[in-house]
Every structure is written in structure tokens, then in C-alpha cells.
PDB file of N, CA and C in Angstrom:
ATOM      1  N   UNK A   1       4.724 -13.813  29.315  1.00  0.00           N
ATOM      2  CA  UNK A   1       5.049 -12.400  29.270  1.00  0.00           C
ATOM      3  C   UNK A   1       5.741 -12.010  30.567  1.00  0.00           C
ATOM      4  N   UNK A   2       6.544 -11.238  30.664  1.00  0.00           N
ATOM      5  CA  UNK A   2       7.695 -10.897  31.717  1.00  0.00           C
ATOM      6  C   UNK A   2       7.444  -9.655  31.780  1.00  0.00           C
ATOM      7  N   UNK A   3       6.827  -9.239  33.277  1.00  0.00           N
ATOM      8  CA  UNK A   3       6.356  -8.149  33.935  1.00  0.00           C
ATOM      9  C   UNK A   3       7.757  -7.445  34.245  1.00  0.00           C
ATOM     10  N   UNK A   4       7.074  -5.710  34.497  1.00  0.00           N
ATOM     11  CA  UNK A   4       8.066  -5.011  35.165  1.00  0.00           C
ATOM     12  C   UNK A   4       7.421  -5.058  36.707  1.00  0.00           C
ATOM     13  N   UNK A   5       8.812  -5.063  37.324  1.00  0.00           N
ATOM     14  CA  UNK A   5       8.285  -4.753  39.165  1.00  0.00           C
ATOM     15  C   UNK A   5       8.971  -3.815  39.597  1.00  0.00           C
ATOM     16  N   UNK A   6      10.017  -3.508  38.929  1.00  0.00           N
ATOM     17  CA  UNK A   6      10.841  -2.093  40.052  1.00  0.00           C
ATOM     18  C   UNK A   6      11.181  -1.096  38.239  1.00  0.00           C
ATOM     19  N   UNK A   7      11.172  -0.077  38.541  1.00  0.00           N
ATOM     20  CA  UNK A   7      12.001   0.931  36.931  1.00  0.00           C
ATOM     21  C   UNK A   7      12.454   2.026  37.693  1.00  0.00           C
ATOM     22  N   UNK A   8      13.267   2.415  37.080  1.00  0.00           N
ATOM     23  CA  UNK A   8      14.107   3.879  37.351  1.00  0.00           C
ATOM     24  C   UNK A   8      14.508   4.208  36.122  1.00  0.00           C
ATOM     25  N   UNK A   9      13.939   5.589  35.799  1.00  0.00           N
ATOM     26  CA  UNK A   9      14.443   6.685  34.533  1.00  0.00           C
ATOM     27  C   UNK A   9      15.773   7.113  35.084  1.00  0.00           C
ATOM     28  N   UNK A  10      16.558   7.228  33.881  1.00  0.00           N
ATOM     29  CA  UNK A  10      17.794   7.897  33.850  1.00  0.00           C
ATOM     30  C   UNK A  10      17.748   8.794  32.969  1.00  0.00           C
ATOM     31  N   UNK A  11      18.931   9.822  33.081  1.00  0.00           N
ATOM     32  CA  UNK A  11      18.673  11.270  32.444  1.00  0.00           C
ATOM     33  C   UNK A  11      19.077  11.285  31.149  1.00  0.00           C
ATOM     34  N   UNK A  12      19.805  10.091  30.661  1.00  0.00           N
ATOM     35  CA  UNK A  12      20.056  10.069  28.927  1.00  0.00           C
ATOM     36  C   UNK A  12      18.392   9.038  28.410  1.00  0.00           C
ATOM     37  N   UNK A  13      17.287   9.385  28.999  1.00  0.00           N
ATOM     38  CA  UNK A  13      16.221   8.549  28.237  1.00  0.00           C
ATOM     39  C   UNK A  13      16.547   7.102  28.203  1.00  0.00           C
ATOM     40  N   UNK A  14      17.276   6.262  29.589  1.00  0.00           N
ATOM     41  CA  UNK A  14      16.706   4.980  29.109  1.00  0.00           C
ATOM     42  C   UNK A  14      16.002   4.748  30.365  1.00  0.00           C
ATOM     43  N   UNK A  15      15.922   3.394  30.591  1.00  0.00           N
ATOM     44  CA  UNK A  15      14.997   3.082  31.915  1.00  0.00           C
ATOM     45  C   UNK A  15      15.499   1.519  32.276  1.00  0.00           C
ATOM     46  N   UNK A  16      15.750   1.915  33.242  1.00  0.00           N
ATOM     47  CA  UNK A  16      16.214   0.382  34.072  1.00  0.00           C
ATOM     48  C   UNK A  16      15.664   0.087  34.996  1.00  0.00           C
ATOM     49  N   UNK A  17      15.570  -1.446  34.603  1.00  0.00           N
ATOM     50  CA  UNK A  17      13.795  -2.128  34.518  1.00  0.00           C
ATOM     51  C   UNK A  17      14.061  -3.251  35.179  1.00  0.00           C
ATOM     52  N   UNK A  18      13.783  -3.686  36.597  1.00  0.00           N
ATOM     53  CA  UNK A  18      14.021  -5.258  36.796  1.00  0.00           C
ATOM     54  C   UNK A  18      12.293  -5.821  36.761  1.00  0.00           C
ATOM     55  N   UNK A  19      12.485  -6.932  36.062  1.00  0.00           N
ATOM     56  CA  UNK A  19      11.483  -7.887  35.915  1.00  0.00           C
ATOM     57  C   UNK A  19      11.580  -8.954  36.591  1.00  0.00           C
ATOM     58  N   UNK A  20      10.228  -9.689  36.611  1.00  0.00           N
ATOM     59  CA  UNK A  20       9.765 -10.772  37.155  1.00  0.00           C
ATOM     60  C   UNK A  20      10.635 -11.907  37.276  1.00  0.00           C
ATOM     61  N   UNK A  21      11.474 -12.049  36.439  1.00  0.00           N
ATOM     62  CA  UNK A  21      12.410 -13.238  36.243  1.00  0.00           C
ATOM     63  C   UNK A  21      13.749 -12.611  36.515  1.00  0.00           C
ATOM     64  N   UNK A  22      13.872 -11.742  37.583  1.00  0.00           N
ATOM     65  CA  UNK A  22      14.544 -11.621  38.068  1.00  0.00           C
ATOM     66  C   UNK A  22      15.627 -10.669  37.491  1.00  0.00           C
ATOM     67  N   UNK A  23      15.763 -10.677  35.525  1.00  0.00           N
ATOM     68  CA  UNK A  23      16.977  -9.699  35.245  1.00  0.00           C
ATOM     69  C   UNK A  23      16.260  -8.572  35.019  1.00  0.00           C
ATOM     70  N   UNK A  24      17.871  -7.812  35.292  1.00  0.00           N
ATOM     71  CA  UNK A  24      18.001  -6.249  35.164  1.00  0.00           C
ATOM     72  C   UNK A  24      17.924  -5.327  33.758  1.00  0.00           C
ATOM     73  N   UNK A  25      17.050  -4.840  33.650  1.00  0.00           N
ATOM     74  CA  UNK A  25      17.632  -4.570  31.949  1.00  0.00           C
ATOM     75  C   UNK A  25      17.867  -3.299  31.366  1.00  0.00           C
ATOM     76  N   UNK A  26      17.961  -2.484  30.667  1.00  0.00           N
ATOM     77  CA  UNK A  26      17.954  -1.087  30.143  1.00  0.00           C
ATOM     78  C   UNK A  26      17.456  -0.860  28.506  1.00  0.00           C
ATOM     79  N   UNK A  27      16.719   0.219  28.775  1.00  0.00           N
ATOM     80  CA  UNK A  27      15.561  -0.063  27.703  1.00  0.00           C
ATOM     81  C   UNK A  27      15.450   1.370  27.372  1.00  0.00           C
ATOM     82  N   UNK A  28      16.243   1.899  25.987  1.00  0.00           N
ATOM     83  CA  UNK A  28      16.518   2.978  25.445  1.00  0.00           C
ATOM     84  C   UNK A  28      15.440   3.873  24.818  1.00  0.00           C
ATOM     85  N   UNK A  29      14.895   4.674  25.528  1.00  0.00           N
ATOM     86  CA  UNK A  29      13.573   4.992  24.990  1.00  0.00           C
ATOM     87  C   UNK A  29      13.731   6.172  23.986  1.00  0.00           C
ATOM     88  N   UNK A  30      15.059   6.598  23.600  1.00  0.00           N
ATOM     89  CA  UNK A  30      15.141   7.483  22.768  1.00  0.00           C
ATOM     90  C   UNK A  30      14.608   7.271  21.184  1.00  0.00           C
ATOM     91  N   UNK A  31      14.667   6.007  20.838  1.00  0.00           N
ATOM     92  CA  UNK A  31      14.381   5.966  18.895  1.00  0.00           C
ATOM     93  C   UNK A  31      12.890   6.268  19.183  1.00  0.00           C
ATOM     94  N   UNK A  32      11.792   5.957  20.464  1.00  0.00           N
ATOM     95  CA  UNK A  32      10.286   6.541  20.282  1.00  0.00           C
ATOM     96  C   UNK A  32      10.246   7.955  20.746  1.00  0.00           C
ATOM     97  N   UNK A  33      10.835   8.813  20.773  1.00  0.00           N
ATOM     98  CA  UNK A  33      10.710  10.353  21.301  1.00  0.00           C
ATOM     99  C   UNK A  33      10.244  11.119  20.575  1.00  0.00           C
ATOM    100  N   UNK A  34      10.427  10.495  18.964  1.00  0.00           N
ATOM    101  CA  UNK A  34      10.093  12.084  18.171  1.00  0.00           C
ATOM    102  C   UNK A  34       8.696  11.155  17.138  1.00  0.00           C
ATOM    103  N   UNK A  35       8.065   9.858  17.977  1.00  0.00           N
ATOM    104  CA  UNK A  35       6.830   9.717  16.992  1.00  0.00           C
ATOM    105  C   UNK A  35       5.679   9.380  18.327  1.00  0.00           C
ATOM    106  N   UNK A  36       4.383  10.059  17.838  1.00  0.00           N
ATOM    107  CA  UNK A  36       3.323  10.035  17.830  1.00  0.00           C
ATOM    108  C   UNK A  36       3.257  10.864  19.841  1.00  0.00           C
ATOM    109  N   UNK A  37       2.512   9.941  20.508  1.00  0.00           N
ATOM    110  CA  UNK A  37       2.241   9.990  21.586  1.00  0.00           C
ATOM    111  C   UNK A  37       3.480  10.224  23.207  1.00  0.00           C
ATOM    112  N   UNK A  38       4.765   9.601  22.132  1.00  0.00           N
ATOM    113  CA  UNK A  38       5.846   9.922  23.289  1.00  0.00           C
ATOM    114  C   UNK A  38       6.729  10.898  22.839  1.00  0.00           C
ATOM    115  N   UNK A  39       5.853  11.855  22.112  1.00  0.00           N
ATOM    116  CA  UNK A  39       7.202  13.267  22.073  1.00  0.00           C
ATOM    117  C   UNK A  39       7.213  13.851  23.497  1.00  0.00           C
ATOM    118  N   UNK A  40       5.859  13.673  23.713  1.00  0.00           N
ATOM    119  CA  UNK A  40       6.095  14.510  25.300  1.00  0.00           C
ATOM    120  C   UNK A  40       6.781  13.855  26.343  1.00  0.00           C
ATOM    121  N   UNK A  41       7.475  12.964  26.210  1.00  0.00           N
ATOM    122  CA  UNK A  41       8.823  12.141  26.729  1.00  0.00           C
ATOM    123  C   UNK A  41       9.918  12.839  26.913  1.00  0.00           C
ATOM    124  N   UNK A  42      10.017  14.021  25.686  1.00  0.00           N
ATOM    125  CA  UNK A  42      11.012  14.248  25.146  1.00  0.00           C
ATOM    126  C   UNK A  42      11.476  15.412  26.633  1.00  0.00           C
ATOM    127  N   UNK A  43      10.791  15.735  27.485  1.00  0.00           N
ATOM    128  CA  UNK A  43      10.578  16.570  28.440  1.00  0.00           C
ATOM    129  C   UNK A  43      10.757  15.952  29.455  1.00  0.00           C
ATOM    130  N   UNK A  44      12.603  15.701  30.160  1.00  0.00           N
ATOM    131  CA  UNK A  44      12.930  15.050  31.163  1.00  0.00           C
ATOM    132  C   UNK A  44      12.331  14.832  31.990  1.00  0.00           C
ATOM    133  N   UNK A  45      12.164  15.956  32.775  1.00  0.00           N
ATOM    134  CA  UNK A  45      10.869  16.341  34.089  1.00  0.00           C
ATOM    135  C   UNK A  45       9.975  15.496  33.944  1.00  0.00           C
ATOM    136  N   UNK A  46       9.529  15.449  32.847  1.00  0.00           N
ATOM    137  CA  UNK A  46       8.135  14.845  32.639  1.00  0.00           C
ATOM    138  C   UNK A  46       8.519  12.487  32.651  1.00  0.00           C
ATOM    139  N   UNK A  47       9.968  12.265  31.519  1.00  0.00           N
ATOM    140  CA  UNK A  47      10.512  11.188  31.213  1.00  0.00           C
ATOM    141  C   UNK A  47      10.206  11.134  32.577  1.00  0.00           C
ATOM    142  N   UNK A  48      11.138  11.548  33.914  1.00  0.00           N
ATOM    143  CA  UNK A  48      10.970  10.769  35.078  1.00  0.00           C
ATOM    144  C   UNK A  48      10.145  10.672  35.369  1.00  0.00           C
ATOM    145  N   UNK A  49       8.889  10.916  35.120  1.00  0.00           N
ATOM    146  CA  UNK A  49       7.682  10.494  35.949  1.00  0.00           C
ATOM    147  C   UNK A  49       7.194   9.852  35.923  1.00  0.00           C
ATOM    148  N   UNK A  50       7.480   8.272  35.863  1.00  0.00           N
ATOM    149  CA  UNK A  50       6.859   7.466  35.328  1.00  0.00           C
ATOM    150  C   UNK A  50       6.419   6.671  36.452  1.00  0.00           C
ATOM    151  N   UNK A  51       5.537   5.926  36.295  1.00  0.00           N
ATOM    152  CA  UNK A  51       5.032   4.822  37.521  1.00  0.00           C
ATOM    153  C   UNK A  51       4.764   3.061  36.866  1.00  0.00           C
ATOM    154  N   UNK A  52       4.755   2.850  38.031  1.00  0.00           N
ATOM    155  CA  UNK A  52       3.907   1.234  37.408  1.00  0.00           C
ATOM    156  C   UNK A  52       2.917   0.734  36.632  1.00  0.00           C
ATOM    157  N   UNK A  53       2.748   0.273  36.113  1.00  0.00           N
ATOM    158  CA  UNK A  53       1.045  -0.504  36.245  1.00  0.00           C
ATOM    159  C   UNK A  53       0.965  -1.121  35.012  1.00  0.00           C
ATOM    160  N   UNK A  54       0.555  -2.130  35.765  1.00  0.00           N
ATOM    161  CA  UNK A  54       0.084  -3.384  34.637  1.00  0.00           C
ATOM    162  C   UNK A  54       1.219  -4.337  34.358  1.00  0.00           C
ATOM    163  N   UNK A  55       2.074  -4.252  34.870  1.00  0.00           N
ATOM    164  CA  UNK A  55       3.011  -5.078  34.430  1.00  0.00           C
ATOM    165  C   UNK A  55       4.331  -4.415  33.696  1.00  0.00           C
ATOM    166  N   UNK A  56       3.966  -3.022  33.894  1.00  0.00           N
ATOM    167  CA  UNK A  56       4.759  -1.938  32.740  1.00  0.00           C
ATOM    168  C   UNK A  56       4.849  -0.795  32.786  1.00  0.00           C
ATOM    169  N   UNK A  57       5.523   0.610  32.541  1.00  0.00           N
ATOM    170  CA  UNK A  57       5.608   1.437  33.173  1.00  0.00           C
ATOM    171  C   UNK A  57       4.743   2.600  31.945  1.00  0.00           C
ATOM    172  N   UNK A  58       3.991   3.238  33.031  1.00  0.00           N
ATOM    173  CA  UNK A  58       3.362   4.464  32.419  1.00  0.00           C
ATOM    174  C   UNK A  58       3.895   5.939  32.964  1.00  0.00           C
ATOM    175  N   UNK A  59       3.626   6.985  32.044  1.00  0.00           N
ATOM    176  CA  UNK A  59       3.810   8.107  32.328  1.00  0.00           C
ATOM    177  C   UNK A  59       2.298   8.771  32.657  1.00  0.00           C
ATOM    178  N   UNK A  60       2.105   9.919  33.036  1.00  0.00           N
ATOM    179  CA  UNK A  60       0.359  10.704  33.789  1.00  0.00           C
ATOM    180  C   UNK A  60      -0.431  11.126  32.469  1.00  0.00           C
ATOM    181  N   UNK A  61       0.145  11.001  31.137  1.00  0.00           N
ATOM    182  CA  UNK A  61      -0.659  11.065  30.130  1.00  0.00           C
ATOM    183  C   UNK A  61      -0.639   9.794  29.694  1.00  0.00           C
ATOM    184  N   UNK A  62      -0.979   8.601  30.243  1.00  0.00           N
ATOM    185  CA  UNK A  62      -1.317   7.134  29.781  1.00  0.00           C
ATOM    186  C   UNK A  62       0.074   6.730  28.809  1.00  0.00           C
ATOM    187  N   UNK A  63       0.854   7.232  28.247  1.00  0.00           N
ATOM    188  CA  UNK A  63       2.051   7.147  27.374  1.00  0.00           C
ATOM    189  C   UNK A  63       2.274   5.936  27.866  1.00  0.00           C
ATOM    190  N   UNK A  64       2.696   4.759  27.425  1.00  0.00           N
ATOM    191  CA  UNK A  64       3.531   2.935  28.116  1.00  0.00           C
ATOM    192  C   UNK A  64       3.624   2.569  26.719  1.00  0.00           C
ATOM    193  N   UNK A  65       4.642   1.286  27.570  1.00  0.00           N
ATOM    194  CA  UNK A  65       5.373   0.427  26.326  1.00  0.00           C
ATOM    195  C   UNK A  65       4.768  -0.734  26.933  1.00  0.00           C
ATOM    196  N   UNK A  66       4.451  -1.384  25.736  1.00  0.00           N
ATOM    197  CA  UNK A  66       4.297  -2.934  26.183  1.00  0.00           C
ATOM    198  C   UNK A  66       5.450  -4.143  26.749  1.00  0.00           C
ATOM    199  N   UNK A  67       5.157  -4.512  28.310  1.00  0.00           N
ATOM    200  CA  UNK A  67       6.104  -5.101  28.639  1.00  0.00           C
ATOM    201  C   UNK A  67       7.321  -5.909  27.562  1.00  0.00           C
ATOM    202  N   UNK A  68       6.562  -6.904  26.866  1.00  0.00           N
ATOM    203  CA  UNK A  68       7.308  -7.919  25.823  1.00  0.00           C
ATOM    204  C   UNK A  68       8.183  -6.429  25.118  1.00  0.00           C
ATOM    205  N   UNK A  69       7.571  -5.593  24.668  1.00  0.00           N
ATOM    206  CA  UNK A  69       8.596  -4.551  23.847  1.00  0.00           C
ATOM    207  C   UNK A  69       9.577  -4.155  24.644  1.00  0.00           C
ATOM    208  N   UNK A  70       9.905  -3.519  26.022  1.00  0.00           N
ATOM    209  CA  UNK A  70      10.370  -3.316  27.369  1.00  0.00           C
ATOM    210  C   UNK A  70      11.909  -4.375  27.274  1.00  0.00           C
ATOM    211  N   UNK A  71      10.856  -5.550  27.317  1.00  0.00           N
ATOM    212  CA  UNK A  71      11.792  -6.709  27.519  1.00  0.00           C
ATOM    213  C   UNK A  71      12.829  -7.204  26.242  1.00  0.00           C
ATOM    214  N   UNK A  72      11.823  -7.245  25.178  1.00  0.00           N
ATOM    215  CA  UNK A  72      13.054  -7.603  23.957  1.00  0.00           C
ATOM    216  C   UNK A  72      14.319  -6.505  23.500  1.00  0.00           C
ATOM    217  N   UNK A  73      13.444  -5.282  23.731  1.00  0.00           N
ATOM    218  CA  UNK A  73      14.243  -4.303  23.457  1.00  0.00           C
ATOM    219  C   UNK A  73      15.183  -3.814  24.570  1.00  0.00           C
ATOM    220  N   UNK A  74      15.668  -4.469  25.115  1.00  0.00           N
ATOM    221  CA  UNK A  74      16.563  -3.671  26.128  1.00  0.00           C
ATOM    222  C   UNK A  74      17.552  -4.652  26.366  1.00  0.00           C
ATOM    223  N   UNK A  75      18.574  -3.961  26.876  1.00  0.00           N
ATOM    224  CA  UNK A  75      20.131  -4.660  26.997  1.00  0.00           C
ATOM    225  C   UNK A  75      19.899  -5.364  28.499  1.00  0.00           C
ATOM    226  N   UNK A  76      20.536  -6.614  28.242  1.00  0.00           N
ATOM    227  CA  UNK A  76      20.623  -7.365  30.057  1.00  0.00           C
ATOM    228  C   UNK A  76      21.779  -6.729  30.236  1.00  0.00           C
ATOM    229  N   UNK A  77      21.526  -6.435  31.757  1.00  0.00           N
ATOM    230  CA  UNK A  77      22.900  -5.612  32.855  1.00  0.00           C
ATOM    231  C   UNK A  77      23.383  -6.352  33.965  1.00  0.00           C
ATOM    232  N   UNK A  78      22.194  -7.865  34.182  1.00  0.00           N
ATOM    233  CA  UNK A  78      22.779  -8.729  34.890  1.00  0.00           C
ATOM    234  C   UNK A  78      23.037 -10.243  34.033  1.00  0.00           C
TER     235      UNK A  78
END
């Protein structure tokens, strides 16, 4: 499994994500915005706030993606 170590939100909802193995990636979080637990995503202010942990990035209402999802789902940029 391929951890996140550094992320930065961007203002069109994706997140660019370097992992453990070194690539860069971007990881479109818009198709989960309008189900269940990450509508409140949908609230930029809030999208940037995200932090580390676990290998993966959370928002202050526990909201995360599972790294492997992070990782398959996102475009390489390096």
C-alpha cells in the first residue's frame, strides 16, 4: 500500500498528493462531493482543510479516502 506524505488541495476539488514511492499525483475529488459523508467537501474553506494521517489525508470531520483509492484514482504528474 502506497502512503501519502505531502497533499495540497486545489481550488477546482482535486488534491495533489506525493507518495511514498516517490510520484506526484492528482486525485479528483469531485465525482465523491454530492454522496454520503463528503458533501461537506463541497465547502472549499472547509475542502482545504485537510491534514495527514495514517497514511492519507483527512478533513476535522474524520471525512478520508483510502490511500490505495488516492492512489489508483489519480492521474501521475511526474
Amino acid at each position: 500500500m502506497n502512503k501519502v506524505t505531502e497533499a495540497t488541495p486545489n481550488d477546482d476539488f482535486t488534491i495533489d498528493l506525493r507518495f511514498d514511492d516517490g510520484s506526484l499525483r492528482r486525485f479528483d475529488a469531485k465525482p465523491y462531493l454530492d454522496k454520503g459523508v463528503f458533501r461537506e467537501l463541497k465547502n472549499i474553506h472547509y475542502f482545504r482543510n485537510l491534514s495527514l494521517a495514517y497514511g492519507t489525508v483527512q478533513w476535522p470531520n474524520e471525512q478520508d479516502f483510502a490511500p490505495d483509492t488516492l492512489y489508483i484514482e489519480s492521474e501521475l504528474l511526474n
